[in-house]
C-alpha atoms as a PDB file:
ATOM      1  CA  UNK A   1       0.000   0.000   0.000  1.00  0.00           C
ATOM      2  CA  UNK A   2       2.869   2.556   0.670  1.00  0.00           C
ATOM      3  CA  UNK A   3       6.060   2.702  -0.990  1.00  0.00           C
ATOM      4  CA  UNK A   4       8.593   4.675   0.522  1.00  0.00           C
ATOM      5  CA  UNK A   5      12.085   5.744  -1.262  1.00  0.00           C
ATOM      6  CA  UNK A   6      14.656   6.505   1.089  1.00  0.00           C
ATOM      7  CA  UNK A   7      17.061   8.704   0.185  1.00  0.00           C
ATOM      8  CA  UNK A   8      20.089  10.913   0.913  1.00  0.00           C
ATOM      9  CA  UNK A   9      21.179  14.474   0.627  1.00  0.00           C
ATOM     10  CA  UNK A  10      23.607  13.509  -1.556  1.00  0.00           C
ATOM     11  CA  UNK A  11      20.751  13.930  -3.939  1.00  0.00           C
ATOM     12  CA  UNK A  12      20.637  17.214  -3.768  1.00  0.00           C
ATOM     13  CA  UNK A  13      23.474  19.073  -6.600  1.00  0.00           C
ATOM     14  CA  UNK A  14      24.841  15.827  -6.731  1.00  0.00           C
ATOM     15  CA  UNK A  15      28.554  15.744  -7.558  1.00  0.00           C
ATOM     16  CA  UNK A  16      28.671  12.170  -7.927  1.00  0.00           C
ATOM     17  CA  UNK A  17      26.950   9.335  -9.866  1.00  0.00           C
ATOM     18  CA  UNK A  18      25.675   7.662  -6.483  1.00  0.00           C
ATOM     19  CA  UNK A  19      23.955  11.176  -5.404  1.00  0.00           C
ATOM     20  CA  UNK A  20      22.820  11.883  -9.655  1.00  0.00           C
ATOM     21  CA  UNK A  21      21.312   8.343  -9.432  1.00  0.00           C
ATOM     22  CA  UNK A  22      19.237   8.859  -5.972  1.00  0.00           C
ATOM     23  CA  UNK A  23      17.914  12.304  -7.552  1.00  0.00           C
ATOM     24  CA  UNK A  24      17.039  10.175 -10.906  1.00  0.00           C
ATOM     25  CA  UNK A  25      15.223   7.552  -8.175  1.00  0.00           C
ATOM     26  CA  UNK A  26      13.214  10.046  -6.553  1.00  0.00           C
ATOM     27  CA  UNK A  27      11.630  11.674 -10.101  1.00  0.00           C
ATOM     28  CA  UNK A  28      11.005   8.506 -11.075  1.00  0.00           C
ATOM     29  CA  UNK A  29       8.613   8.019  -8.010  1.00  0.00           C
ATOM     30  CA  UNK A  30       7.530  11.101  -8.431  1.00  0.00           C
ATOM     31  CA  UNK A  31       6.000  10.301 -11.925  1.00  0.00           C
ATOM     32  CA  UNK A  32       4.776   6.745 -10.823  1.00  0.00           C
ATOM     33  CA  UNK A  33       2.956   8.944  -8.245  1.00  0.00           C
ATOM     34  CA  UNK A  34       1.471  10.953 -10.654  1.00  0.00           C
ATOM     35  CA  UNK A  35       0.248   8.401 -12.988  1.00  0.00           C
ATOM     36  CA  UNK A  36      -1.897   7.459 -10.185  1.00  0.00           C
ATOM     37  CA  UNK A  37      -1.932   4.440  -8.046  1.00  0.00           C
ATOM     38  CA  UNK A  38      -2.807   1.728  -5.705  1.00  0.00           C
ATOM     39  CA  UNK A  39       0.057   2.367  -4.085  1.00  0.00           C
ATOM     40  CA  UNK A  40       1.317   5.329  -2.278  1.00  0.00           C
ATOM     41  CA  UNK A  41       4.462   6.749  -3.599  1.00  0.00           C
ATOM     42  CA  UNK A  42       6.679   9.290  -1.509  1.00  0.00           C
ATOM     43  CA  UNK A  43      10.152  10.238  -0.875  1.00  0.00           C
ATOM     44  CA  UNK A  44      12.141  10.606   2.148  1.00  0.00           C
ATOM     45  CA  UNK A  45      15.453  12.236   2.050  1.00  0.00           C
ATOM     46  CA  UNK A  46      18.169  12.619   4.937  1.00  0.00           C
ATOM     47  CA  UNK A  47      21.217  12.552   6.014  1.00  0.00           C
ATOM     48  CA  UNK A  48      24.029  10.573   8.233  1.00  0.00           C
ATOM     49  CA  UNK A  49      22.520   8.092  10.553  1.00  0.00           C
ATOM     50  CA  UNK A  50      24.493   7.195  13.645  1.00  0.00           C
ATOM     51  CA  UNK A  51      26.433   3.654  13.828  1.00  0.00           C
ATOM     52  CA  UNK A  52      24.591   2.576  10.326  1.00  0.00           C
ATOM     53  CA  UNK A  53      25.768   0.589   8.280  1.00  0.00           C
ATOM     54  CA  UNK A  54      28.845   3.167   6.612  1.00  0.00           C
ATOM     55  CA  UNK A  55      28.363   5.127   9.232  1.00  0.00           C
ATOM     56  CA  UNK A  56      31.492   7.447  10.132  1.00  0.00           C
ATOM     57  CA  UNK A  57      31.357   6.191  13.955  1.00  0.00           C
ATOM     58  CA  UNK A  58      32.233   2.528  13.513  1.00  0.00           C
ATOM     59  CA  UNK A  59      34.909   3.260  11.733  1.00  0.00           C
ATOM     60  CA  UNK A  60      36.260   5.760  14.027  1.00  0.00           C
ATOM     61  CA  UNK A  61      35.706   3.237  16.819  1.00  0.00           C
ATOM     62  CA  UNK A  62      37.610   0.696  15.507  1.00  0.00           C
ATOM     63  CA  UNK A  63      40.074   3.073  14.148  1.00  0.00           C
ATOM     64  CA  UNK A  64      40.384   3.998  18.122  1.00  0.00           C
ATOM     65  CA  UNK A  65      40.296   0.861  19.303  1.00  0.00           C
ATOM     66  CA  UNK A  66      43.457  -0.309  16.587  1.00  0.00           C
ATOM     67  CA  UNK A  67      45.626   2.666  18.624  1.00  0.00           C
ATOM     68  CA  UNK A  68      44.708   5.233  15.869  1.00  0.00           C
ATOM     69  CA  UNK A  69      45.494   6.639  14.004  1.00  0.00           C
ATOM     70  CA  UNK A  70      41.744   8.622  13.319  1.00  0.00           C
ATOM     71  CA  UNK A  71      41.287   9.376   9.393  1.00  0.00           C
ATOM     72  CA  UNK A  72      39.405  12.693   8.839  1.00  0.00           C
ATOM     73  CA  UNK A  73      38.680  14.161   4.707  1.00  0.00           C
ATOM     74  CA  UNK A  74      38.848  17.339   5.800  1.00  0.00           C
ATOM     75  CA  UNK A  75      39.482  19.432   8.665  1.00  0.00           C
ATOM     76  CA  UNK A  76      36.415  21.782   7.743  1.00  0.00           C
ATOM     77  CA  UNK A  77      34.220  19.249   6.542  1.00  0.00           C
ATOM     78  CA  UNK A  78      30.484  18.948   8.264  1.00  0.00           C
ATOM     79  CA  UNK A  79      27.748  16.683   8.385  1.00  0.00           C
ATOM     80  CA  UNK A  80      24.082  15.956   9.332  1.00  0.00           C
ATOM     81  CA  UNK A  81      23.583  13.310  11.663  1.00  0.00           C
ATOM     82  CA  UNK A  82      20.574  10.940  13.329  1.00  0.00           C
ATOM     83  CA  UNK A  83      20.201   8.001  15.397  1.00  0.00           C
ATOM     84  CA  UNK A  84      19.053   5.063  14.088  1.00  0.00           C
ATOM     85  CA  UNK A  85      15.513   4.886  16.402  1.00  0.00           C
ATOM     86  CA  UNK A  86      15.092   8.665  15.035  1.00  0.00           C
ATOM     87  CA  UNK A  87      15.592   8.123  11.559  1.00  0.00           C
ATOM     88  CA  UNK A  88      13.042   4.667  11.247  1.00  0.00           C
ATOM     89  CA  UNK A  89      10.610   6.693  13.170  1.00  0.00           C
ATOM     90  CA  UNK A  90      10.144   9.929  11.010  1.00  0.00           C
ATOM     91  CA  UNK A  91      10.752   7.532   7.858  1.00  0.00           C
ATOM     92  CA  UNK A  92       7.126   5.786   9.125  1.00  0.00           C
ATOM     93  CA  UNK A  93       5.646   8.832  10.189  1.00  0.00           C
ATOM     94  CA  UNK A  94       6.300  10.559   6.855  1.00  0.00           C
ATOM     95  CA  UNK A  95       5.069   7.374   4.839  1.00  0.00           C
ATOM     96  CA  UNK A  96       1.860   7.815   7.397  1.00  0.00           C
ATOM     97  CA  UNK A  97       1.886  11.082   6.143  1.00  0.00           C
ATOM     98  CA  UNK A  98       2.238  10.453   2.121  1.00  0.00           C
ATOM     99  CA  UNK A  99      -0.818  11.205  -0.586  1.00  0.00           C
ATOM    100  CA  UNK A 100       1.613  10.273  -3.187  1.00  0.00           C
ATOM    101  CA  UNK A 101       4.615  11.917  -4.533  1.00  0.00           C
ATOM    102  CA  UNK A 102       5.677  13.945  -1.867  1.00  0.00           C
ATOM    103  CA  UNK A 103       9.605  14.555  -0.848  1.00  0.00           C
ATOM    104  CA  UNK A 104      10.048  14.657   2.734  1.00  0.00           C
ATOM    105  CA  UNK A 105      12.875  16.198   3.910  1.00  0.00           C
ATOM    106  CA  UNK A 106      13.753  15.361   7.586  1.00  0.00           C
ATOM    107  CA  UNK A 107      15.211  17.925  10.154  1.00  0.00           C
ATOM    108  CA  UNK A 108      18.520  16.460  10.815  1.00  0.00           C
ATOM    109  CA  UNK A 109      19.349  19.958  13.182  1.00  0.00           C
ATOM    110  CA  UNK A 110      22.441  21.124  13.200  1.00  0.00           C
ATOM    111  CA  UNK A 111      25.581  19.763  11.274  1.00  0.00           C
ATOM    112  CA  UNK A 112      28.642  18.398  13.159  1.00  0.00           C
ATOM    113  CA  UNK A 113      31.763  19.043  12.318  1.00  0.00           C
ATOM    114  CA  UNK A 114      33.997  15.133  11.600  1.00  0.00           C
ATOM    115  CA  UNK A 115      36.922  16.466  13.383  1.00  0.00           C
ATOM    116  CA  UNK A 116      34.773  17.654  16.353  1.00  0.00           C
ATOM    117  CA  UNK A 117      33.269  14.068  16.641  1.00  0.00           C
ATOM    118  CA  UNK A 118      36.307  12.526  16.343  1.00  0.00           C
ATOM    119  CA  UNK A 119      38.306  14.308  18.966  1.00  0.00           C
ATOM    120  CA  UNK A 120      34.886  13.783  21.064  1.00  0.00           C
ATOM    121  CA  UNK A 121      35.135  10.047  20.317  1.00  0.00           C
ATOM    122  CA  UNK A 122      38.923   9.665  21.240  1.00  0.00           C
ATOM    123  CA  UNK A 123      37.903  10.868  24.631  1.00  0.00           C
ATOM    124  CA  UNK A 124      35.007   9.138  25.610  1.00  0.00           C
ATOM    125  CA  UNK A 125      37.031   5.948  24.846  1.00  0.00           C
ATOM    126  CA  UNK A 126      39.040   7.318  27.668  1.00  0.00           C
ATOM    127  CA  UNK A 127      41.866   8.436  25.833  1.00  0.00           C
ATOM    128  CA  UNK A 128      43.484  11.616  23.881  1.00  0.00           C
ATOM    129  CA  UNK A 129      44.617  13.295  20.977  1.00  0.00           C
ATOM    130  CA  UNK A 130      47.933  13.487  20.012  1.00  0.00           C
ATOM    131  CA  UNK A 131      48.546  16.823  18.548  1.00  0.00           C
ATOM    132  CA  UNK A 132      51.532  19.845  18.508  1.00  0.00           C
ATOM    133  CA  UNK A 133      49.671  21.157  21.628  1.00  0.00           C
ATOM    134  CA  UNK A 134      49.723  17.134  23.275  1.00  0.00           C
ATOM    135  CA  UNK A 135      52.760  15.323  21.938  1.00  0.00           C
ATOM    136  CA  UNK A 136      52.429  12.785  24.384  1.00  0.00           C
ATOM    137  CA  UNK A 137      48.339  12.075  23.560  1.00  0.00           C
ATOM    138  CA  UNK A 138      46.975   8.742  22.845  1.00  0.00           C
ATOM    139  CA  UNK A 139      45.847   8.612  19.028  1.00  0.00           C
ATOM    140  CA  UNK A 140      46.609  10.634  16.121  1.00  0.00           C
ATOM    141  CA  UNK A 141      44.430  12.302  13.731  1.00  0.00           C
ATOM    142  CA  UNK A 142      45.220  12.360  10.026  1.00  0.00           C
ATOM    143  CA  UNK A 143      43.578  13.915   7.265  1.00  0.00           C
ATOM    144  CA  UNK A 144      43.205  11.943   4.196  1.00  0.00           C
ATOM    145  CA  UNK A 145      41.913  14.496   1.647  1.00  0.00           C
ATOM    146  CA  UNK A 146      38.209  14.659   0.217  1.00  0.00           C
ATOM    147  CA  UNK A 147      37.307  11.847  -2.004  1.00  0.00           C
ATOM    148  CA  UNK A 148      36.173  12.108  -5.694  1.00  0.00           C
ATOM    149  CA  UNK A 149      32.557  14.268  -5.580  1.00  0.00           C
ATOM    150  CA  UNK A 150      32.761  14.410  -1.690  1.00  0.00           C
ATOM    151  CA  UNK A 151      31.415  18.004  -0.772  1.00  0.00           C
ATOM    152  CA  UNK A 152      32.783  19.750   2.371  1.00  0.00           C
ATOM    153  CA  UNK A 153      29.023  19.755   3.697  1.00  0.00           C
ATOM    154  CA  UNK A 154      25.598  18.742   2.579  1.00  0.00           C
ATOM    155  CA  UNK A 155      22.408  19.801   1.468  1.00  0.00           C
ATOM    156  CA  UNK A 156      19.138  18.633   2.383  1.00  0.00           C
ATOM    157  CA  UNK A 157      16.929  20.964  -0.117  1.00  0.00           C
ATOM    158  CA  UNK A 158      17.704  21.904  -3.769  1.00  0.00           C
ATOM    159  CA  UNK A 159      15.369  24.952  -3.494  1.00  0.00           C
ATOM    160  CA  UNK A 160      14.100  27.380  -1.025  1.00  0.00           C
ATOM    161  CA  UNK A 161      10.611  26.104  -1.546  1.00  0.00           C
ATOM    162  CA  UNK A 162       9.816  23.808   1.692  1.00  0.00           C
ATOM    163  CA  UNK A 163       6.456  23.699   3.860  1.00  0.00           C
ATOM    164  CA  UNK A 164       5.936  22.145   7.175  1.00  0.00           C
ATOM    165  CA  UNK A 165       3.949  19.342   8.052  1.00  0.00           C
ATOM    166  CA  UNK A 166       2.295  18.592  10.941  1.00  0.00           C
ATOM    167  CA  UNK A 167       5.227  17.067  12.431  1.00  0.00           C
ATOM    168  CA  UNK A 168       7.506  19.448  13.332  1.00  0.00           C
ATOM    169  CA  UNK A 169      10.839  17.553  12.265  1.00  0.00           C
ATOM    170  CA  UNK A 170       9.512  16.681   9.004  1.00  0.00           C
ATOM    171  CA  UNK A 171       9.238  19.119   5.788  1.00  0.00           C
ATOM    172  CA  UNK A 172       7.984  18.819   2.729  1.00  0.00           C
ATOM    173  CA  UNK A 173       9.879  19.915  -0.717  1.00  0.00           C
ATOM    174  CA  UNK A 174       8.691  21.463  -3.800  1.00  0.00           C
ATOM    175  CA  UNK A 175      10.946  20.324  -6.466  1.00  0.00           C
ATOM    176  CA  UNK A 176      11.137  19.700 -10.315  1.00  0.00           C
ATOM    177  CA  UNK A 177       9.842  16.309 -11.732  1.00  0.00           C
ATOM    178  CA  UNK A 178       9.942  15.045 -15.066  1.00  0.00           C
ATOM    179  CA  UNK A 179       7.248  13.792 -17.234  1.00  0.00           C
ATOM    180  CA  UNK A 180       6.349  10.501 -18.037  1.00  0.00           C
ATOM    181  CA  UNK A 181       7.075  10.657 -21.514  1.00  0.00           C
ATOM    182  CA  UNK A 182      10.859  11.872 -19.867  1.00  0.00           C
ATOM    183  CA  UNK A 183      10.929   9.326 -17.448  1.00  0.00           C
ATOM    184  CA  UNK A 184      10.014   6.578 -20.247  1.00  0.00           C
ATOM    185  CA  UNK A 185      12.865   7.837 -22.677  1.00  0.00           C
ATOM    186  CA  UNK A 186      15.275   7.943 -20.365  1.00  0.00           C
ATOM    187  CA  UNK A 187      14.579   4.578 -18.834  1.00  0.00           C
ATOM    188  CA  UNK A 188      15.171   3.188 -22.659  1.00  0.00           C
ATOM    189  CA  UNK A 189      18.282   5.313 -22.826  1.00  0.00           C
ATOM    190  CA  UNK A 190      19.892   4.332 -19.419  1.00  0.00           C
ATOM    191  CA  UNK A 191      19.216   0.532 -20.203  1.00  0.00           C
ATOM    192  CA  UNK A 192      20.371   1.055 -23.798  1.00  0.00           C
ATOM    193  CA  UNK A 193      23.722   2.104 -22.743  1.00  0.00           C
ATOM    194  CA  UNK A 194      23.878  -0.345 -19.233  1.00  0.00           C
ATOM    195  CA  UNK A 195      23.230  -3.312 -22.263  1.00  0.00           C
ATOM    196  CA  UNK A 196      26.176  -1.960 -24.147  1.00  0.00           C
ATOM    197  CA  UNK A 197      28.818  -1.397 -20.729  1.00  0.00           C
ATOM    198  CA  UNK A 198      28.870   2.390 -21.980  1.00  0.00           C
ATOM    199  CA  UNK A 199      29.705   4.667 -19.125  1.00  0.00           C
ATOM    200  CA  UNK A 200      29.991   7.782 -20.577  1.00  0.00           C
ATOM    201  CA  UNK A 201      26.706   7.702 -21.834  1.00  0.00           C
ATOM    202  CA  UNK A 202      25.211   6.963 -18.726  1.00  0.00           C
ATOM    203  CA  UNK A 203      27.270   9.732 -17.137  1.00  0.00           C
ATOM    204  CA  UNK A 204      25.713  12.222 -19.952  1.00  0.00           C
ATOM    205  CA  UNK A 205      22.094  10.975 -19.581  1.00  0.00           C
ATOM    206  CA  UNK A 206      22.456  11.761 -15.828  1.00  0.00           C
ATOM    207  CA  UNK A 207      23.569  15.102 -16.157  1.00  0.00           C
ATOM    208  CA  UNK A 208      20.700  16.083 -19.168  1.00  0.00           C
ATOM    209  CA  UNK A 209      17.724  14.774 -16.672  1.00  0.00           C
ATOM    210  CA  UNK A 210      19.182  15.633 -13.087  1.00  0.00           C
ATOM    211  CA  UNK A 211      19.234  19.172 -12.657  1.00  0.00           C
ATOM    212  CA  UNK A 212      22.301  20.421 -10.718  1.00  0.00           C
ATOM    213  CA  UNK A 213      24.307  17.680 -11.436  1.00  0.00           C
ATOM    214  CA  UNK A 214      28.343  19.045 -11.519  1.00  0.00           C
ATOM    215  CA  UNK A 215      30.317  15.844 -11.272  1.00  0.00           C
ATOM    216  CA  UNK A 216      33.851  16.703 -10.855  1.00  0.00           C
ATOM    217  CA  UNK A 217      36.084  16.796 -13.743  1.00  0.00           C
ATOM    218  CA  UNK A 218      36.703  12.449 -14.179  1.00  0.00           C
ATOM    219  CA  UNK A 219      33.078  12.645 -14.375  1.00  0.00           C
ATOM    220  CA  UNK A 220      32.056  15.433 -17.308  1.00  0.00           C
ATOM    221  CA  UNK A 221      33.886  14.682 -19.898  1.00  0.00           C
ATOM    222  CA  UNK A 222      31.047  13.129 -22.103  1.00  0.00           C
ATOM    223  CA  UNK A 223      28.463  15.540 -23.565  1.00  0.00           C
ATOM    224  CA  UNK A 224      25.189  15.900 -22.189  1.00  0.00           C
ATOM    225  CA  UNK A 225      22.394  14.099 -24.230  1.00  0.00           C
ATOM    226  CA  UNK A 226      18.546  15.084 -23.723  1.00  0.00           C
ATOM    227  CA  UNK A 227      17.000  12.298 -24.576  1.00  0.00           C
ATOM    228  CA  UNK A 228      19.808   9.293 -24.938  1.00  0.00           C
ATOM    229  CA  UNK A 229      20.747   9.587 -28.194  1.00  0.00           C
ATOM    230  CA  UNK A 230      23.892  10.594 -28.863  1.00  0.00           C
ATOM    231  CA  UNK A 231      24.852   8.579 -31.680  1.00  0.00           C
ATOM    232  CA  UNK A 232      23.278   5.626 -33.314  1.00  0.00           C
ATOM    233  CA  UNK A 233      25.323   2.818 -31.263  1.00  0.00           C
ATOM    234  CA  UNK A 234      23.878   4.604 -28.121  1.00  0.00           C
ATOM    235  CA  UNK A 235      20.316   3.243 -28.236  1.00  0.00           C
ATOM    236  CA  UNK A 236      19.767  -0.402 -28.792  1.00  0.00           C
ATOM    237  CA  UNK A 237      17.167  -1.153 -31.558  1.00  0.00           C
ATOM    238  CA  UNK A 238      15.203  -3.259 -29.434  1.00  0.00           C
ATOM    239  CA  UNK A 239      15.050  -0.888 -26.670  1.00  0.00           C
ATOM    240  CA  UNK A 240      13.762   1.813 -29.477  1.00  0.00           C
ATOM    241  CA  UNK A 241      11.296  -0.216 -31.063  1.00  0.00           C
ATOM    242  CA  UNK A 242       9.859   0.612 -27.523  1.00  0.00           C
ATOM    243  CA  UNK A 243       9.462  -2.863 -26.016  1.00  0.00           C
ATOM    244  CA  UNK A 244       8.254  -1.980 -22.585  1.00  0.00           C
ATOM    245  CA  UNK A 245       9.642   0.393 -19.882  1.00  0.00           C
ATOM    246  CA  UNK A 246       6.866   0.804 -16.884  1.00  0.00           C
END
């Protein structure tokens, strides 16, 4: 009865093919929303849960536990967090919520900054940081440089144009969506190119239909293509004889 995308907010201005992919995901909802349904389509985007699965904080706990040292991207670099009983709560209440289509945006509060919740986890293991200031601390703290389309900080909202609900840590936002005519092109175009192991392609089609997409520069060197076609070996004949994409 209710169908619920969860997503990230690496969706939003993507700089990566994971985020460009999860934006993709949630227009493509969007438009099975709009087609109308049985089912109850909606979108929930947020950020860093606590002690998840990839979650920053068992890695920094074993990387404590191991005598250090602590890997950080970036001194500067910030992120959203939420515990795990938060997170499946307000992704149920939302769903409760859903009439179809919506994107839910959870309040995640304020952003953390890694290198303040690392230092914070080195001492409530009951140890300390080994810096210029504390030569003779426990564990050492390294900074490994952002990875390829890692942003500094996050965004939860493309927009400006939010609305509450009637939960107060859940919003609502008012974004683009494509058509269904769009949504069916592309779909032939993606698969088209997956068939044929073309990456560049794919990495084109996601930057025509995701708005905001800026992967960095290993990422944008194929031209943009509304539509998949690019050149004839791009779409397979099959797959434009328009044998069935629903």
């Amino acid at each position: 009865k209710h169908f619920i995308l969860v997503s990230t907010d690496k969706a939003v201005r993507p700089t990566n093919v994971m985020g460009a992919t999860k934006r993709f995901a949630e227009m493509v909802l969007q438009t099975m929303a709009a087609r109308g349904s049985d089912t109850v389509f909606s979108i929930v985007r947020f950020g860093n849960v606590l002690g998840s699965s990839g979650s920053v904080v068992p890695l920094f706990r074993d990387q404590i536990r191991q005598g250090g040292p602590v890997t950080v991207t970036h001194p500067e670099v910030v992120r959203y967090f939420m515990t795990i009983p938060e997170a499946s709560q307000l992704v149920i209440q939302a769903g409760a919520m859903a009439k179809g289509g919506e994107v839910f945006v959870l309040d995640m509060g304020e952003p953390v900054r890694i290198l303040d919740l690392a230092q914070t986890m080195i001492r409530l293991m009951g140890l300390s940081v080994r810096d210029e200031s504390n030569p003779e601390g426990d564990i050492d703290i390294v900074f490994s440089g952002l990875r390829p389309g890692e942003k500094l900080f996050e965004e939860l909202l493309i927009g400006d144009a939010s609305v509450r609900t009637e939960h107060e840590m859940i919003m609502q936002a008012h974004e683009e969506t494509l058509s269904d005519s769009d949504v069916v092109t592309a779909m032939e175009a993606f698969r088209a190119a997956l068939d044929r192991g073309q990456s560049e392609p794919l990495k084109a089609l996601l930057r025509s239909y995701v708005n905001g997409y800026q992967p960095r520069q290993e990422d944008s060197e194929a031209p943009a293509v509304r539509g998949g076609v690019e050149s004839a070996t791009v779409i397979d004949p099959q797959v434009a004889s328009g044998k069935g994409v629903h």
